[in-house]
Protein backbone atom coordinates (compact mmCIF):
# COMPACT_ATOMS: atom_id res chain seq x y z
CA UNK A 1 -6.31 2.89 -17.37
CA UNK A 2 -6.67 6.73 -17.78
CA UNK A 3 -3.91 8.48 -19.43
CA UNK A 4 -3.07 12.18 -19.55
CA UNK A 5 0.12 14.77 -19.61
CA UNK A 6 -0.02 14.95 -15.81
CA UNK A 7 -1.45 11.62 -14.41
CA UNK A 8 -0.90 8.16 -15.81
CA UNK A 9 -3.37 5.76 -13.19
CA UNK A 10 -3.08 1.65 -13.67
CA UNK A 11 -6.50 0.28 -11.96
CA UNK A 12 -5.05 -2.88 -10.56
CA UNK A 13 -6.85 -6.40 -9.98
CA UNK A 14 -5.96 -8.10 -6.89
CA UNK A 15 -8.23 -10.11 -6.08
CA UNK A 16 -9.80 -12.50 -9.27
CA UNK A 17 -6.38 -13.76 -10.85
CA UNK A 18 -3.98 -14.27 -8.33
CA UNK A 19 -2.66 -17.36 -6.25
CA UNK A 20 -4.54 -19.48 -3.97
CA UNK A 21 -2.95 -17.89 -0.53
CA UNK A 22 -0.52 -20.05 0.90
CA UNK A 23 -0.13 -21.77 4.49
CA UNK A 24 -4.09 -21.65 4.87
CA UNK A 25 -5.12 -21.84 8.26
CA UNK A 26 -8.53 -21.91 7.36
CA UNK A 27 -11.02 -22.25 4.68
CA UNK A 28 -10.91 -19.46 2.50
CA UNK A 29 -7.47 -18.49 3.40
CA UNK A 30 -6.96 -15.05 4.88
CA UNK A 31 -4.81 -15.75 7.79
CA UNK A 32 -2.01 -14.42 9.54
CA UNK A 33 0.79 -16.91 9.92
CA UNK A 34 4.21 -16.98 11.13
CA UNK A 35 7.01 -16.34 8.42
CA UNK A 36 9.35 -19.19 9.08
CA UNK A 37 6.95 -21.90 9.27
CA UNK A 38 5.50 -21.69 5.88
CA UNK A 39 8.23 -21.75 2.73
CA UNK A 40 5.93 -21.56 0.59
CA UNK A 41 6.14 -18.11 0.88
CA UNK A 42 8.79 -18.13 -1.15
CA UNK A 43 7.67 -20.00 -4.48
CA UNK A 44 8.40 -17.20 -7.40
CA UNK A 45 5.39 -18.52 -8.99
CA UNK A 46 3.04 -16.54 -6.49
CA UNK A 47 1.05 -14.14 -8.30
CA UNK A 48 -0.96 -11.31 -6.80
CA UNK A 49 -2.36 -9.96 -9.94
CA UNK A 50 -1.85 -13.27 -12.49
CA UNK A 51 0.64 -13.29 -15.00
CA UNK A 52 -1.58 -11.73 -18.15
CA UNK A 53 -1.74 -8.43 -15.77
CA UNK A 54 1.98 -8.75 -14.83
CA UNK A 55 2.36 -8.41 -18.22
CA UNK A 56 0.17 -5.61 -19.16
CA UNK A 57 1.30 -3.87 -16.30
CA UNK A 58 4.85 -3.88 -16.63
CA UNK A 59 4.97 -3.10 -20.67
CA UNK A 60 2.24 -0.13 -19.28
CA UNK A 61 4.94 1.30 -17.05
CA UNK A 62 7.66 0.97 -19.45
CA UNK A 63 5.57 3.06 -21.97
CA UNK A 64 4.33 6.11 -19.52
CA UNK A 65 5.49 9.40 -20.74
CA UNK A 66 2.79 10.86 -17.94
CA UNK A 67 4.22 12.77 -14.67
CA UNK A 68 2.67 11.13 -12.36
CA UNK A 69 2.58 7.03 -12.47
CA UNK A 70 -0.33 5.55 -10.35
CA UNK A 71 -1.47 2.45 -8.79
CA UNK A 72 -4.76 2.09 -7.69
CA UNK A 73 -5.13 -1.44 -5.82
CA UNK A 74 -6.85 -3.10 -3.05
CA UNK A 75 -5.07 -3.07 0.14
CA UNK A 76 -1.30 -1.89 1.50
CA UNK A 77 1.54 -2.70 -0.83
CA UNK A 78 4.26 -2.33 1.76
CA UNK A 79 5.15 -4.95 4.16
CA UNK A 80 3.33 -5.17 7.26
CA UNK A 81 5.24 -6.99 10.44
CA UNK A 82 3.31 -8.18 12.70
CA UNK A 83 5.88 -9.81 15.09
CA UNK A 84 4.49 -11.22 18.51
CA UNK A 85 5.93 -10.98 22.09
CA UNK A 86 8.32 -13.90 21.16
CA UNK A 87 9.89 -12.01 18.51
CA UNK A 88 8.20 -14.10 15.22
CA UNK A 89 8.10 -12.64 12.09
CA UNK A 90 4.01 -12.85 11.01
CA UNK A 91 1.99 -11.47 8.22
CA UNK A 92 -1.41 -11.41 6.62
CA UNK A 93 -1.56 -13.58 3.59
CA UNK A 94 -4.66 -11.69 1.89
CA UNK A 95 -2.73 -9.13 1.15
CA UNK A 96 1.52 -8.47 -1.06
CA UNK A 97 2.75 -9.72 1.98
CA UNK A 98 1.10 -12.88 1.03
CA UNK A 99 2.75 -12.39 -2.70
CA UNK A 100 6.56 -11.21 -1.46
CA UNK A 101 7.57 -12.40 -5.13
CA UNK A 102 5.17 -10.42 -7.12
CA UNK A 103 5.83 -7.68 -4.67
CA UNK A 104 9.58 -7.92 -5.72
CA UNK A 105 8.80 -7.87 -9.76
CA UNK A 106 6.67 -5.02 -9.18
CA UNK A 107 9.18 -2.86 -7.27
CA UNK A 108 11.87 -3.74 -9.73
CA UNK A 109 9.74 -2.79 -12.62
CA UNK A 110 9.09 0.33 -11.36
CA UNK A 111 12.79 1.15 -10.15
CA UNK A 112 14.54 -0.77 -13.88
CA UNK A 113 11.89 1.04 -15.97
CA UNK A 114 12.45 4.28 -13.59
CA UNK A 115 8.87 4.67 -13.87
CA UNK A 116 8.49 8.59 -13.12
CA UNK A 117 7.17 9.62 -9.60
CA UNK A 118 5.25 6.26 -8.64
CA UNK A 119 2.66 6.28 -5.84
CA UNK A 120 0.34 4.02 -4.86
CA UNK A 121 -2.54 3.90 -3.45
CA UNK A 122 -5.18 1.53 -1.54
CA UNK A 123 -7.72 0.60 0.82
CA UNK A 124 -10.17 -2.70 2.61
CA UNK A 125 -7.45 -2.43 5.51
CA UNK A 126 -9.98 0.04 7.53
CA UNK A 127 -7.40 2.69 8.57
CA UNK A 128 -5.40 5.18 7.53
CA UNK A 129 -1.68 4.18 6.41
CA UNK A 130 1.00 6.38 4.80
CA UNK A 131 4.18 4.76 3.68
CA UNK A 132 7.51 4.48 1.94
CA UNK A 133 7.97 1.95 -0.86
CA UNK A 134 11.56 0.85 -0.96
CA UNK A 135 13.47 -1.39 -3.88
CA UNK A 136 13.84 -3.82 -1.57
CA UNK A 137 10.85 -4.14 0.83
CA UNK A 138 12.57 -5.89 3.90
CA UNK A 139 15.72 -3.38 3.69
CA UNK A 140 14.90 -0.22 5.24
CA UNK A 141 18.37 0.97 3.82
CA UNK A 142 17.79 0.83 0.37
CA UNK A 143 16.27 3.01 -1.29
CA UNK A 144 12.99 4.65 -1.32
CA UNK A 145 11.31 3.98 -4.88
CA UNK A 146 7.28 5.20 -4.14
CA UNK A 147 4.88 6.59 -2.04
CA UNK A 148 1.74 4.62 -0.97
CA UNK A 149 -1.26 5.93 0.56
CA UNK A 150 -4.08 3.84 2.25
CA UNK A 151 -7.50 5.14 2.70
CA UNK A 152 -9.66 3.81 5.54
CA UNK A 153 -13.21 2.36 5.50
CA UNK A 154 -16.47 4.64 5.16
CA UNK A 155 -18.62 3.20 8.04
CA UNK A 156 -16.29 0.17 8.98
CA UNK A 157 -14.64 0.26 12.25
CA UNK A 158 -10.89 -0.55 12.30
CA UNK A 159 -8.14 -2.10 14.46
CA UNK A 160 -7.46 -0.91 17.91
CA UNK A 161 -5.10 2.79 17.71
CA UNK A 162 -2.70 0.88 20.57
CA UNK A 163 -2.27 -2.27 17.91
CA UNK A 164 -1.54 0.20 15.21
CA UNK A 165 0.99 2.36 17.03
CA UNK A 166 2.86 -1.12 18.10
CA UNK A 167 3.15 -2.00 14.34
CA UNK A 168 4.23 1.39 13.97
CA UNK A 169 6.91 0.90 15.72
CA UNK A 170 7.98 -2.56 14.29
CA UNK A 171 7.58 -0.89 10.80
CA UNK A 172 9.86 2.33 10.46
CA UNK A 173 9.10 2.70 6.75
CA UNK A 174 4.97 3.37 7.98
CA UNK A 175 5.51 7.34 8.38
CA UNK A 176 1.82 7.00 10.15
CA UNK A 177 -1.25 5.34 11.16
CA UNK A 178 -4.28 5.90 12.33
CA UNK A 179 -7.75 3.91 13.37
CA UNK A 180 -9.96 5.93 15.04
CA UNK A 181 -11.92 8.11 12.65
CA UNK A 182 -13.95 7.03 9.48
CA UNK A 183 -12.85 9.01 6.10
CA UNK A 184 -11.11 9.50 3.06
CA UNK A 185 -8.11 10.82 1.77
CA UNK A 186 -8.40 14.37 -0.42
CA UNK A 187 -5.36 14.24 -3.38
CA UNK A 188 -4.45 17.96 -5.10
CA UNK A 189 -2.09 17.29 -7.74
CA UNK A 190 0.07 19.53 -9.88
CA UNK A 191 3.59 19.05 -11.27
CA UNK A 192 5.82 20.36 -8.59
CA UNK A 193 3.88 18.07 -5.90
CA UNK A 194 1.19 15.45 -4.57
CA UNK A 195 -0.37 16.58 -1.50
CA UNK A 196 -2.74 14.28 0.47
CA UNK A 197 -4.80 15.59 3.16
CA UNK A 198 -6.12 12.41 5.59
CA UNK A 199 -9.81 13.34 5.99
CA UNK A 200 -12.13 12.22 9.13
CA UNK A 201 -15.36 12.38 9.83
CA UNK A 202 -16.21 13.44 14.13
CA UNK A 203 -18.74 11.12 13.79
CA UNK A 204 -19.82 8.32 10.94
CA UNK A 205 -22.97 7.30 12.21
CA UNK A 206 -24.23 11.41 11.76
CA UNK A 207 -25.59 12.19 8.15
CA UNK A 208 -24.14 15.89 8.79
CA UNK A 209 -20.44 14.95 10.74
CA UNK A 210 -17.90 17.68 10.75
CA UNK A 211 -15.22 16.76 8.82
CA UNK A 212 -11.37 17.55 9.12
CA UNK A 213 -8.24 16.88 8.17
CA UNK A 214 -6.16 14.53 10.88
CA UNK A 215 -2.70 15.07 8.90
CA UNK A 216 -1.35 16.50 5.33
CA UNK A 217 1.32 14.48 3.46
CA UNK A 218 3.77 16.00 0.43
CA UNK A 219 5.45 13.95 -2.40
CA UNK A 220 7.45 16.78 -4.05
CA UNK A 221 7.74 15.68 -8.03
CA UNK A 222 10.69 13.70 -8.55
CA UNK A 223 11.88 13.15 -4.95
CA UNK A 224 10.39 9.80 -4.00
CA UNK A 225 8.56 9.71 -0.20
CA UNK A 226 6.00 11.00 1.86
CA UNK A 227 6.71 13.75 3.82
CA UNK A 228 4.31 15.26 6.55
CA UNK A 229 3.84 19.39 6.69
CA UNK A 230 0.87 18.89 9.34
């Protein structure tokens, strides 16, 4: 954890203490499955980050005097529906929609301990997502809690741009996403805002690429959200 006046960041561990992913469809886990048909979904007892780190993590938040409030995991925190033609409700399991439980804790925590200007932040998904962290994840209506931010992959290629836009529209609380370009994403910090610029390279496979900024996100302090300005 690295602590300081401006910036309080929580390195999270997502991937060597939590529950064995439910519904497996095959060896290893890792699937995407259809909501309804697996319950188990729904056992409280799922963990994402094991219950030591629970722990630790929400007597962390309840202590922050920082500005800023951080979480630095491994993949996208908000829920990701990936409905089919027929209308089904399906997500990944690797990832919190895998966890909905531990999702819930951790969103409560954040909103009962009103944790000061949260974001989050990940990756491993291979694109670029921006998104709105609400108290209650399947409610678009309630309200907005955090701010996540997903980097893409270095060299790895990503998802179709047509597949994304389609879960962009069956996911309202995504504000955007993008595919197509290799990169990283560029943070300036101060205490009146956050502002993320979405970096791409032209080309990764070119040791000297151009570089340049697809789109520039704003969390003012204390107003929870990502906002674009370009």
């Amino acid at each position: 954890m690295l602590v300081c006046a401006l910036l309080q960041l929580h390195l999270l561990d997502g991937r060597q203490y939590r529950s064995a992913q439910v519904c497996p469809t095959r060896a290893g886990g890792s699937a995407i499955i259809d909501v309804e048909s697996c319950a188990a979904l729904n056992d409280p007892s799922l963990t994402m980050l094991g219950q030591a780190q629970e722990q630790w993590l929400h007597h962390s938040l309840g202590q922050t005097k920082a500005h800023w409030n951080v979480l630095a995991q491994a993949t996208l925190m908000a829920p990701l529906d990936r409905r089919n033609r027929q209308g089904a409700a399906r997500i990944w399991t690797d990832g919190w929609d895998g966890y909905p439980a531990a999702r819930q804790r951790l969103l409560q925590t954040l909103a009962t301990q009103r944790v000061r200007n949260p974001v989050v932040i990940g990756g491993d998904v291979h694109l670029f997502w921006v998104a709105d962290l609400h108290a209650q994840p399947d409610q678009a209506q309630s309200p907005v809690i955090a701010s996540e931010f997903v980097c893409t992959s270095i060299t790895s290629q990503g998802p179709t741009q047509a597949s994304v836009d389609t879960l962009l529209k069956q996911n309202p609380h995504l504000k955007y996403g993008h595919s197509e370009h290799r990169g990283y994403v560029r943070v300036e910090l101060t205490a009146q805002q956050w502002r993320a610029d979405l970096r791409a390279l032209e080309n990764e496979k070119t040791p000297n690429s151009s570089c340049q900024t697809l789109a520039r996100f704003v969390v003012e302090s204390d107003r929870p959200g990502a906002q674009r300005v370009s």
